[in-house]
Protein backbone atom coordinates (compact mmCIF):
# COMPACT_ATOMS: atom_id res chain seq x y z
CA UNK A 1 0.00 0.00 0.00
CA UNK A 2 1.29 3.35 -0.82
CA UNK A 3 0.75 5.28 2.02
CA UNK A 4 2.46 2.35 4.33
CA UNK A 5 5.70 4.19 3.68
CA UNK A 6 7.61 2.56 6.60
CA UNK A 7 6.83 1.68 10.22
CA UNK A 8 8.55 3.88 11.86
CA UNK A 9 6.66 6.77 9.76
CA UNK A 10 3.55 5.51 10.56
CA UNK A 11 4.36 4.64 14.28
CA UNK A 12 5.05 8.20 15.06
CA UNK A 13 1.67 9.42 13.29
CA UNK A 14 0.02 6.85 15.55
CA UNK A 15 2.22 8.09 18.32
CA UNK A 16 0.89 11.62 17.74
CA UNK A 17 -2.60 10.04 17.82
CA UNK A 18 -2.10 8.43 20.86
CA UNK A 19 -1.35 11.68 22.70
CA UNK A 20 -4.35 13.51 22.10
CA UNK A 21 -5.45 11.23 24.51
CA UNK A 22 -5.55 12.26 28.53
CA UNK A 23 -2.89 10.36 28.92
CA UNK A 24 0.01 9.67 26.38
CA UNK A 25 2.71 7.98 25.65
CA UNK A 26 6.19 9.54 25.76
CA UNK A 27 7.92 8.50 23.05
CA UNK A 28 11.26 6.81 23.26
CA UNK A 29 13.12 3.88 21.10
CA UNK A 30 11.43 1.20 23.96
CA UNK A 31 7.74 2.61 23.27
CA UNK A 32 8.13 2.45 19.06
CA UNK A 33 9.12 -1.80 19.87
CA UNK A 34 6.17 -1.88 22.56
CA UNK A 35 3.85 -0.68 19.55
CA UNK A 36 5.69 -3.08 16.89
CA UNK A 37 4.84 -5.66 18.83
CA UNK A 38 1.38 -4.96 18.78
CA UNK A 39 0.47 -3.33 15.54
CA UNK A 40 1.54 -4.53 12.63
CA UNK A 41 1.70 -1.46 9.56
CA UNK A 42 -1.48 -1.26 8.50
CA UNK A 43 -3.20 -1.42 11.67
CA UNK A 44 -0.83 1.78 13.06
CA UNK A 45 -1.67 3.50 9.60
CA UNK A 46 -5.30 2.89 10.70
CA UNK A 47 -5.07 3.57 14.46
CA UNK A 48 -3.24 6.89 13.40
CA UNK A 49 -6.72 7.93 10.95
CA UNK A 50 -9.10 7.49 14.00
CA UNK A 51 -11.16 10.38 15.40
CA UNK A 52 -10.85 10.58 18.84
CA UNK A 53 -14.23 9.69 19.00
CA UNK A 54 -16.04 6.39 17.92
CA UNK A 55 -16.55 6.22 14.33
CA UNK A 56 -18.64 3.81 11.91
CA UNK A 57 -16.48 1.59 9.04
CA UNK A 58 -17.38 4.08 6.29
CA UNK A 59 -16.60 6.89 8.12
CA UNK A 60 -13.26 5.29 9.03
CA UNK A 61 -13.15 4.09 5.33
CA UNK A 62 -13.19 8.23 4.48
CA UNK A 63 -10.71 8.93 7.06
CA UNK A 64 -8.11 6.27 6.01
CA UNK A 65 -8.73 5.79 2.25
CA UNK A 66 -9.16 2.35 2.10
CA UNK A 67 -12.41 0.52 0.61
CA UNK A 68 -14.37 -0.68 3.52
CA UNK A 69 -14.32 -4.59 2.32
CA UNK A 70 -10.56 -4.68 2.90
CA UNK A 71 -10.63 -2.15 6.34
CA UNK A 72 -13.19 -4.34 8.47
CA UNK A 73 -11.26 -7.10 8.63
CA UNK A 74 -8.34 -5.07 9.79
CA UNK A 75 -10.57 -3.64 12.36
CA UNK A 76 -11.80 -6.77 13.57
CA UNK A 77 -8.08 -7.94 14.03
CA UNK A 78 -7.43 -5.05 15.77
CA UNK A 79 -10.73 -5.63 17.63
CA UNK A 80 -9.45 -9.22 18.48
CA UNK A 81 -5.91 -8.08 19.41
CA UNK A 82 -7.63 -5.62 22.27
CA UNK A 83 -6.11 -2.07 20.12
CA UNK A 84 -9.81 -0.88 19.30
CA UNK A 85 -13.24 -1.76 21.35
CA UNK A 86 -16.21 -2.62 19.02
CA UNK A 87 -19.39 -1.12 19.94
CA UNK A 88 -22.18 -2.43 18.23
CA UNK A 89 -25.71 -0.39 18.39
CA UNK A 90 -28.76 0.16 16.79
CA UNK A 91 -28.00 -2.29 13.95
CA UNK A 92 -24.20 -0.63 13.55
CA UNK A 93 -20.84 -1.58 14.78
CA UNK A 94 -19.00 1.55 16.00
CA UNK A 95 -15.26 1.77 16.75
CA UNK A 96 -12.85 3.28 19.11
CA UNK A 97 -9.34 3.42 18.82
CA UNK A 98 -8.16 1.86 22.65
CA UNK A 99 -5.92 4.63 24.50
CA UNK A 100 -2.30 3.35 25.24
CA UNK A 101 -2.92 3.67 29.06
CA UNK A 102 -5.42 2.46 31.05
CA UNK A 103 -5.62 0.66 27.59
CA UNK A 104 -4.53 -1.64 25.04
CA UNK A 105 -1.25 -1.75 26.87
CA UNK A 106 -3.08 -3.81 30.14
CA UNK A 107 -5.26 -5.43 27.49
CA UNK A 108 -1.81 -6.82 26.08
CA UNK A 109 -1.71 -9.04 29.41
CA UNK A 110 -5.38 -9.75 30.11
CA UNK A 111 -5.65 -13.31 28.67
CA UNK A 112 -2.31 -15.58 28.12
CA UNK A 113 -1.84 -15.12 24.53
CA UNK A 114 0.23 -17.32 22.30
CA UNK A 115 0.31 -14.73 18.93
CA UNK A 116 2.54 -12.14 21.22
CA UNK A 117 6.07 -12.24 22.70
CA UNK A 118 4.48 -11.34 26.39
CA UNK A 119 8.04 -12.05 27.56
CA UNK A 120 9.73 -9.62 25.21
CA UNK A 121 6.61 -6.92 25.74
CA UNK A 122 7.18 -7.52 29.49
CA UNK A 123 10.58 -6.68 29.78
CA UNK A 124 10.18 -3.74 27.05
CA UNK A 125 6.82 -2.28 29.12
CA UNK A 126 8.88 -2.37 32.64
CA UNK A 127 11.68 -0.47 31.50
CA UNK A 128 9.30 1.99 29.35
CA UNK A 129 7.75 3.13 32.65
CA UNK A 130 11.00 3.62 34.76
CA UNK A 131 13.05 4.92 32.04
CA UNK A 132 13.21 8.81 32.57
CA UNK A 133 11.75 9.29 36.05
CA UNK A 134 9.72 12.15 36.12
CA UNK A 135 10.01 13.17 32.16
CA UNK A 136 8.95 9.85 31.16
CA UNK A 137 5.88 7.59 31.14
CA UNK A 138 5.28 8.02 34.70
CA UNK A 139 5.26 11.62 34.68
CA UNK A 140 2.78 11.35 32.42
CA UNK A 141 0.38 8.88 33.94
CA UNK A 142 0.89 10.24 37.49
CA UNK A 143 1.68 13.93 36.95
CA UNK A 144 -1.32 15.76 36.79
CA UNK A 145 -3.50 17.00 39.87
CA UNK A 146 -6.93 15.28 38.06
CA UNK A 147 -5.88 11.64 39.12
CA UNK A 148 -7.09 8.97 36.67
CA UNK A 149 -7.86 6.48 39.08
CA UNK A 150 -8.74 6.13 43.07
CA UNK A 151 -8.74 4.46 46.17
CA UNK A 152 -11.61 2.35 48.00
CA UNK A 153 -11.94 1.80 51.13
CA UNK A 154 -12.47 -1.82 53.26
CA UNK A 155 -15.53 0.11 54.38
CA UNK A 156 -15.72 -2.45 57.72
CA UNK A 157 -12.75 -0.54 59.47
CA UNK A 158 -14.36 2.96 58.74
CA UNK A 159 -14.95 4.96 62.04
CA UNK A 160 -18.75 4.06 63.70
CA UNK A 161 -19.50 7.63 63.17
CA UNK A 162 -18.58 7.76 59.27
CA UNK A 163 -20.47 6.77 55.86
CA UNK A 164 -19.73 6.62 53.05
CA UNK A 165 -21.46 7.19 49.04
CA UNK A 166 -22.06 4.47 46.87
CA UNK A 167 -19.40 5.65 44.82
CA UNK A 168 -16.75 5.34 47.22
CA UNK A 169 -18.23 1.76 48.32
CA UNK A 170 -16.68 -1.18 46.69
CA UNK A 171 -19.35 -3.36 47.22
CA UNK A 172 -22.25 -1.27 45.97
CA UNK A 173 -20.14 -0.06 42.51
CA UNK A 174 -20.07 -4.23 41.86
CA UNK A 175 -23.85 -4.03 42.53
CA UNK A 176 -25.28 -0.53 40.38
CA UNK A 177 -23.15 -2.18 37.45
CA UNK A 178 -25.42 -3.48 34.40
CA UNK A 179 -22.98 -6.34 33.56
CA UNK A 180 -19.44 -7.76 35.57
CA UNK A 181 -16.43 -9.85 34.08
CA UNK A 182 -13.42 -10.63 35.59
CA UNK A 183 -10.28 -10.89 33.86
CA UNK A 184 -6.31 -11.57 34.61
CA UNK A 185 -4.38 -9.37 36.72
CA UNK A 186 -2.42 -7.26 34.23
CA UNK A 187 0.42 -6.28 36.53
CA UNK A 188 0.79 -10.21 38.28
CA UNK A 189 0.67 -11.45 34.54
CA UNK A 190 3.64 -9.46 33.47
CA UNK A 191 5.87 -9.70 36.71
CA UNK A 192 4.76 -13.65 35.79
CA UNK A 193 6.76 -13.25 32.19
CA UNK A 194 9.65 -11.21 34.67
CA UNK A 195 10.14 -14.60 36.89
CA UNK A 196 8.69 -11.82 39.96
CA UNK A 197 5.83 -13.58 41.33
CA UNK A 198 3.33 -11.76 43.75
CA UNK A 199 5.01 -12.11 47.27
CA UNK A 200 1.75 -11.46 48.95
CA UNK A 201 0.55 -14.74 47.11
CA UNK A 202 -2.34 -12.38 45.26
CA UNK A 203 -3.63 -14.60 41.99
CA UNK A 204 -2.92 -13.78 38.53
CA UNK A 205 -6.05 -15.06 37.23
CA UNK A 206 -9.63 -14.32 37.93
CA UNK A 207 -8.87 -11.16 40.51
CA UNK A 208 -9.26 -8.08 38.62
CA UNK A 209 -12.59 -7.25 37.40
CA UNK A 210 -14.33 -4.76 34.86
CA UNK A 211 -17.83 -3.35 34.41
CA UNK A 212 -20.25 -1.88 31.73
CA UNK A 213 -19.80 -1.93 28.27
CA UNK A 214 -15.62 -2.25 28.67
CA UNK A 215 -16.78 -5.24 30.44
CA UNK A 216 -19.12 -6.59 27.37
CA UNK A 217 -16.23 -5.67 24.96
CA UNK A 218 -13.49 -7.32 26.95
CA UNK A 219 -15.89 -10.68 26.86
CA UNK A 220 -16.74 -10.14 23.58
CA UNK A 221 -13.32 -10.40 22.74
CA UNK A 222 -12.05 -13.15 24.84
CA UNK A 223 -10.64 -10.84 27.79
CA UNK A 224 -12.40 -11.20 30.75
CA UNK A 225 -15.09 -13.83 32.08
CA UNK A 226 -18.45 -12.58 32.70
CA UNK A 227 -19.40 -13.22 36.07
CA UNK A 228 -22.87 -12.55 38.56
CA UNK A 229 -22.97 -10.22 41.35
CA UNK A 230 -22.64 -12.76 44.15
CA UNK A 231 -19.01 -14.39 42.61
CA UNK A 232 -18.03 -10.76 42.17
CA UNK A 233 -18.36 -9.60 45.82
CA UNK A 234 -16.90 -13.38 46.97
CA UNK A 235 -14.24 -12.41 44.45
CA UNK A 236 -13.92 -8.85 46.36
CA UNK A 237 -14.24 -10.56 50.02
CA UNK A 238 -11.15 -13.03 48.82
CA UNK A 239 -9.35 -10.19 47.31
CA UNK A 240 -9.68 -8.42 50.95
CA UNK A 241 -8.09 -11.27 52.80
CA UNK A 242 -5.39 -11.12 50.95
CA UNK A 243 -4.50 -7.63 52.12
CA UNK A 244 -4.85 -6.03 48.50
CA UNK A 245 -6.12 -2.37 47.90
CA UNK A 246 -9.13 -1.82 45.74
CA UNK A 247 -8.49 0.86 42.47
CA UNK A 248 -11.30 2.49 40.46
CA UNK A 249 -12.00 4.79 37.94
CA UNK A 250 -11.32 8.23 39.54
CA UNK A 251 -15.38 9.25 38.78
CA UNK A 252 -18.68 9.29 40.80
CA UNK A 253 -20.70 7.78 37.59
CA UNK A 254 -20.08 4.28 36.23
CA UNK A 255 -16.58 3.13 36.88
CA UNK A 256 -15.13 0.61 34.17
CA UNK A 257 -13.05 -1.00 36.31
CA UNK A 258 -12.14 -2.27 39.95
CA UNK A 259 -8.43 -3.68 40.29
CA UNK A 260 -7.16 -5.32 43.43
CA UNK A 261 -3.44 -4.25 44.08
CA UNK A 262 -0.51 -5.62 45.57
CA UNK A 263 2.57 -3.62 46.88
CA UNK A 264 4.82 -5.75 44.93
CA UNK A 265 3.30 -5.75 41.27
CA UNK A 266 1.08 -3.28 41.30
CA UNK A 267 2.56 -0.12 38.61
CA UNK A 268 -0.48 2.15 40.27
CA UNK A 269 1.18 1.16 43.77
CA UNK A 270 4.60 1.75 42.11
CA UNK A 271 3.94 5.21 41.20
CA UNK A 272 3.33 6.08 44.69
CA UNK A 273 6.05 4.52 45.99
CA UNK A 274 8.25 5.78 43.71
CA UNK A 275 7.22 9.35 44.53
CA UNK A 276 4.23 9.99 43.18
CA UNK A 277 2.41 10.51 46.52
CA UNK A 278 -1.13 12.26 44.92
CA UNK A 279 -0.65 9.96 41.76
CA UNK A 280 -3.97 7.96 43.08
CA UNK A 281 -6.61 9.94 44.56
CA UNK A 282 -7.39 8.72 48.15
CA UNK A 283 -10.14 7.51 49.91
CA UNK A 284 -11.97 9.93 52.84
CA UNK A 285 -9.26 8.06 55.36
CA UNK A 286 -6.37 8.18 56.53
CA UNK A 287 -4.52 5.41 58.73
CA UNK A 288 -3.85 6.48 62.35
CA UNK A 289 -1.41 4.56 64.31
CA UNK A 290 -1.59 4.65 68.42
CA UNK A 291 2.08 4.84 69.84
CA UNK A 292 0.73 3.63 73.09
CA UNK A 293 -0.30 0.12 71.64
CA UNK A 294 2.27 -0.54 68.82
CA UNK A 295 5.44 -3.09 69.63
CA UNK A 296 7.03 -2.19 65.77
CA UNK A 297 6.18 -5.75 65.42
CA UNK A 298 6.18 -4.83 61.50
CA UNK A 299 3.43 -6.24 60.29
CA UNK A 300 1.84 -3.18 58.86
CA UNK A 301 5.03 -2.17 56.81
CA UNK A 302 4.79 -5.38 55.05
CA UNK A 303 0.99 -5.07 54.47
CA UNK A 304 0.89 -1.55 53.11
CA UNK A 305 0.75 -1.26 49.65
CA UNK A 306 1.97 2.09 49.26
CA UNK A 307 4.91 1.63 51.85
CA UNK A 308 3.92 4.57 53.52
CA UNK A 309 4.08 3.26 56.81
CA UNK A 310 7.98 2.84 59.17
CA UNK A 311 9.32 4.02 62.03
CA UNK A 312 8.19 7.09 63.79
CA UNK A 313 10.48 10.21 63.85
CA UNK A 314 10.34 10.50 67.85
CA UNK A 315 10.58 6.93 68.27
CA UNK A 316 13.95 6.34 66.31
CA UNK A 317 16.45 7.21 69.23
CA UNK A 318 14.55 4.85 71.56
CA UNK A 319 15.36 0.70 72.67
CA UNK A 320 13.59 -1.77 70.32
CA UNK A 321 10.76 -1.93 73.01
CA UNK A 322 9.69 1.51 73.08
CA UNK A 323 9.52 2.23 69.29
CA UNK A 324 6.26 2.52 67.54
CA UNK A 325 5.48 2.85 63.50
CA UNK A 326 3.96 5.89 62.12
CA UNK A 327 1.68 6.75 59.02
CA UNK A 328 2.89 9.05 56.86
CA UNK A 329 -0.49 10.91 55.87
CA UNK A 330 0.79 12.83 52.61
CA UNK A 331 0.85 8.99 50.92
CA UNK A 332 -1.63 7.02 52.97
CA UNK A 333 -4.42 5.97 50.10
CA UNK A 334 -6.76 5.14 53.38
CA UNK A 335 -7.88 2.12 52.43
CA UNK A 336 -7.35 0.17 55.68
CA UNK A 337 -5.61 -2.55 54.19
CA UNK A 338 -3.37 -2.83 57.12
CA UNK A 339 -5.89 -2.82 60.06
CA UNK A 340 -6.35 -6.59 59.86
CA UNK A 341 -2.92 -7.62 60.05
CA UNK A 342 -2.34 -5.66 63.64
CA UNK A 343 -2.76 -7.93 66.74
CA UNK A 344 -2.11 -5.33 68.81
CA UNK A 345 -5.54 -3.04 67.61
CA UNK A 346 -2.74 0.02 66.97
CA UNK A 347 -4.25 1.52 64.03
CA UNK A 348 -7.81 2.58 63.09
CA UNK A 349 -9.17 4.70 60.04
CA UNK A 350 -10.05 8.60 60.68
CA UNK A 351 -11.46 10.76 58.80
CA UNK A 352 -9.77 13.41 56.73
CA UNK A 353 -9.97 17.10 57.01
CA UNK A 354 -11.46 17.25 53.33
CA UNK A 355 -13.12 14.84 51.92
CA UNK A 356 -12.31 13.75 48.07
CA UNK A 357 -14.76 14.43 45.60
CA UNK A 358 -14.10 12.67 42.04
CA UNK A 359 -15.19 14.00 38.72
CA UNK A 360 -18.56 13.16 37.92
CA UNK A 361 -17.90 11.00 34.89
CA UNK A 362 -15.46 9.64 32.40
CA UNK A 363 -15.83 12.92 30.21
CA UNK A 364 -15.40 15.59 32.71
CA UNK A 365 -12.32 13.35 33.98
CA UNK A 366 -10.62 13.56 30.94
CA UNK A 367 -11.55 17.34 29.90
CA UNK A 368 -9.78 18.46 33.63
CA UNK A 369 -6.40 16.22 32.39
CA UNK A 370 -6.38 17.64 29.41
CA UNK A 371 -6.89 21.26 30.56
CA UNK A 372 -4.39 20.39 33.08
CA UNK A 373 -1.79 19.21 30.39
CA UNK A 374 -2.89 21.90 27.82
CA UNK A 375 -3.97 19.64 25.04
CA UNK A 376 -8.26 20.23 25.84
CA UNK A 377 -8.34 22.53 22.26
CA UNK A 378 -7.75 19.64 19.86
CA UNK A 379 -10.37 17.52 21.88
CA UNK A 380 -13.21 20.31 21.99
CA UNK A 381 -12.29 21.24 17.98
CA UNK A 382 -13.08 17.60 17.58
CA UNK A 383 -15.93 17.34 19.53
CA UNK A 384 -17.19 20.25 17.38
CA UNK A 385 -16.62 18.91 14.25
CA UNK A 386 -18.73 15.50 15.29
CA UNK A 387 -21.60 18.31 16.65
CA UNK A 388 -21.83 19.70 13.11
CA UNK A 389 -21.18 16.91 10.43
């Protein structure tokens, strides 16, 4: 095809594509062998023609030139391959090009997959996200004050006096969903293909879960598992035991998603660690340790899955018996993750002096980030031109 001139031209025009998205990718030499691992030419000549919003195969036949007999099944690989979501309505099938992250990147390690090098992609992914500290990929993920995801709370260790809204309650975001799957951990899956399995003995199958029409897609498509409410809440109650943290959409409306993350694998936990200490927006809580009652038995460092928790300040000059762990509260998510693992009863949930308040919905999410990163014009010129066409 003529216009396939080379890869690499048409992996930076998908590149450029990418980033008109909330959340890019930075490029580097590691990113352009992430994507030619999953999109072969024609399908990053493609991805690079999409709108950023869903569009029908003749439209996307204007947009890229090419007859619409030879583009669906191109779309339908892509489709299969987890780089565009299928939407079919109404008697039409319409298509969105997948962002990178939350994205086709996770999708990539969502079902064990024999047409990819997951080993190869696994080592390439790791060192995409560490390479350039604060310039690179987690800069962008992390970087701006609109977080992309959140925190939920193990609502059993919040304080008597405290509620909390449906959309901060794990349990009731599983039930208000119209349709549940649950799919491979993303994160365990690739620290699988790294020989670095979970150390807090977390699953790699069958633990994350998604919801809506992502879910339906991800089924669809041979993702994720659909699932009824009762094995999704067992699913949460087992995820619980293990000590993991619950992640959502960072929105009040219809969350897509509800991963349960380990210290160890987790790259959401990693960012935090790492430095990132608003890079997930937290829950109303905030872990309180009592000096009186801890021993610095340890048991709370290891459960944390931020690793916000060690020893406190005034306690490090004192004998092994008198010291006593503290919380530090600028990283604390508040999930209460740790309270179970404490035989001594040291540490309870309080409330915080403001209380989080996520962005409505998916749309007003992504329309702070972008105003945030200074890339909203291109989305509301686009948004305009699908008004009046």
């Amino acid at each position: 095809m003529g216009h396939l001139a080379g890869s690499k031209s048409e992996l930076t025009h998908l590149i450029d594509r990418l980033n008109r998205y909330p959340i890019g990718l930075v490029d580097s030499e590691r990113l352009r062998r992430i994507l030619s691992l999953l999109f072969d030419e024609t399908e990053a000549f493609v991805g690079s023609r999409f709108p950023l919003h869903e569009a029908t195969l003749d439209e996307l036949s204007g947009l890229t030139g090419m007859a619409p007999e030879p583009l669906l099944p191109v779309l339908e690989r892509m489709a299969d391959k987890g780089l565009v979501m299928d939407m079919p309505y109404a008697g039409t099938t319409y298509y969105l090009l997948v962002p990178g992250l939350i994205g086709f990147m996770e999708f990539s390690f969502m079902r064990r997959r024999t047409d990819l090098a997951q080993p190869e992609l696994a080592r390439l992914m790791s060192e995409y996200f560490e390479e350039r500290g604060r310039d690179g990929q987690m800069g962008e993920f992390f970087g701006s004050p609109t977080q992309l995801t959140r925190a939920l709370v193990h609502e059993e260790h919040i304080p008597v006096s405290s509620r909390i809204t449906a959309y901060e309650d794990a349990r009731r975001i599983i039930l208000d969903a119209d349709f549940c799957a649950v799919t491979l951990c993303y994160c365990r899956h690739k620290k699988e293909h790294l020989g670095e399995p979970c150390r807090k003995g977390a699953p790699v199958e069958d633990i994350c879960m998604v919801l809506g029409e992502g879910a339906r897609f991800l089924v669809r498509r041979g993702f994720a598992e659909e699932r009824d409410k009762t094995s999704m809440l067992e699913t949460l109650e087992y995820a619980r035991s293990l000590g993991l943290t619950h992640v959502t959409d960072n929105v009040r409306e219809q969350p897509s998603f509800l991963c349960n993350c380990c210290r160890c694998c987790c790259e959401l936990m990693a960012g935090v660690q790492l430095g990132f200490a608003d890079g997930i927006a937290k829950t109303p809580f905030l872990a309180e340790i009592d000096p009186e009652r801890c021993d610095y038995c340890g048991a709370c460092l290891r459960a944390c899955n931020v690793k916000c928790i060690g020893l406190a300040s005034e306690a490090r000059a004192r004998p092994k018996p008198d010291r006593f762990a503290e919380v530090d509260a600028a990283v604390c998510l508040g999930c209460g993750a740790c309270i179970p693992v404490c035989e001594q009863g040291a540490i309870r949930l309080v409330e915080r002096e403001r209380r989080p308040r996520p962005p409505r919905n998916r749309g007003r999410m992504f329309a702070r980030i972008l105003w945030e990163k200074g890339r909203l014009w291109p989305f509301v010129v686009d948004r305009a031109k699908r008004l009046l066409s």
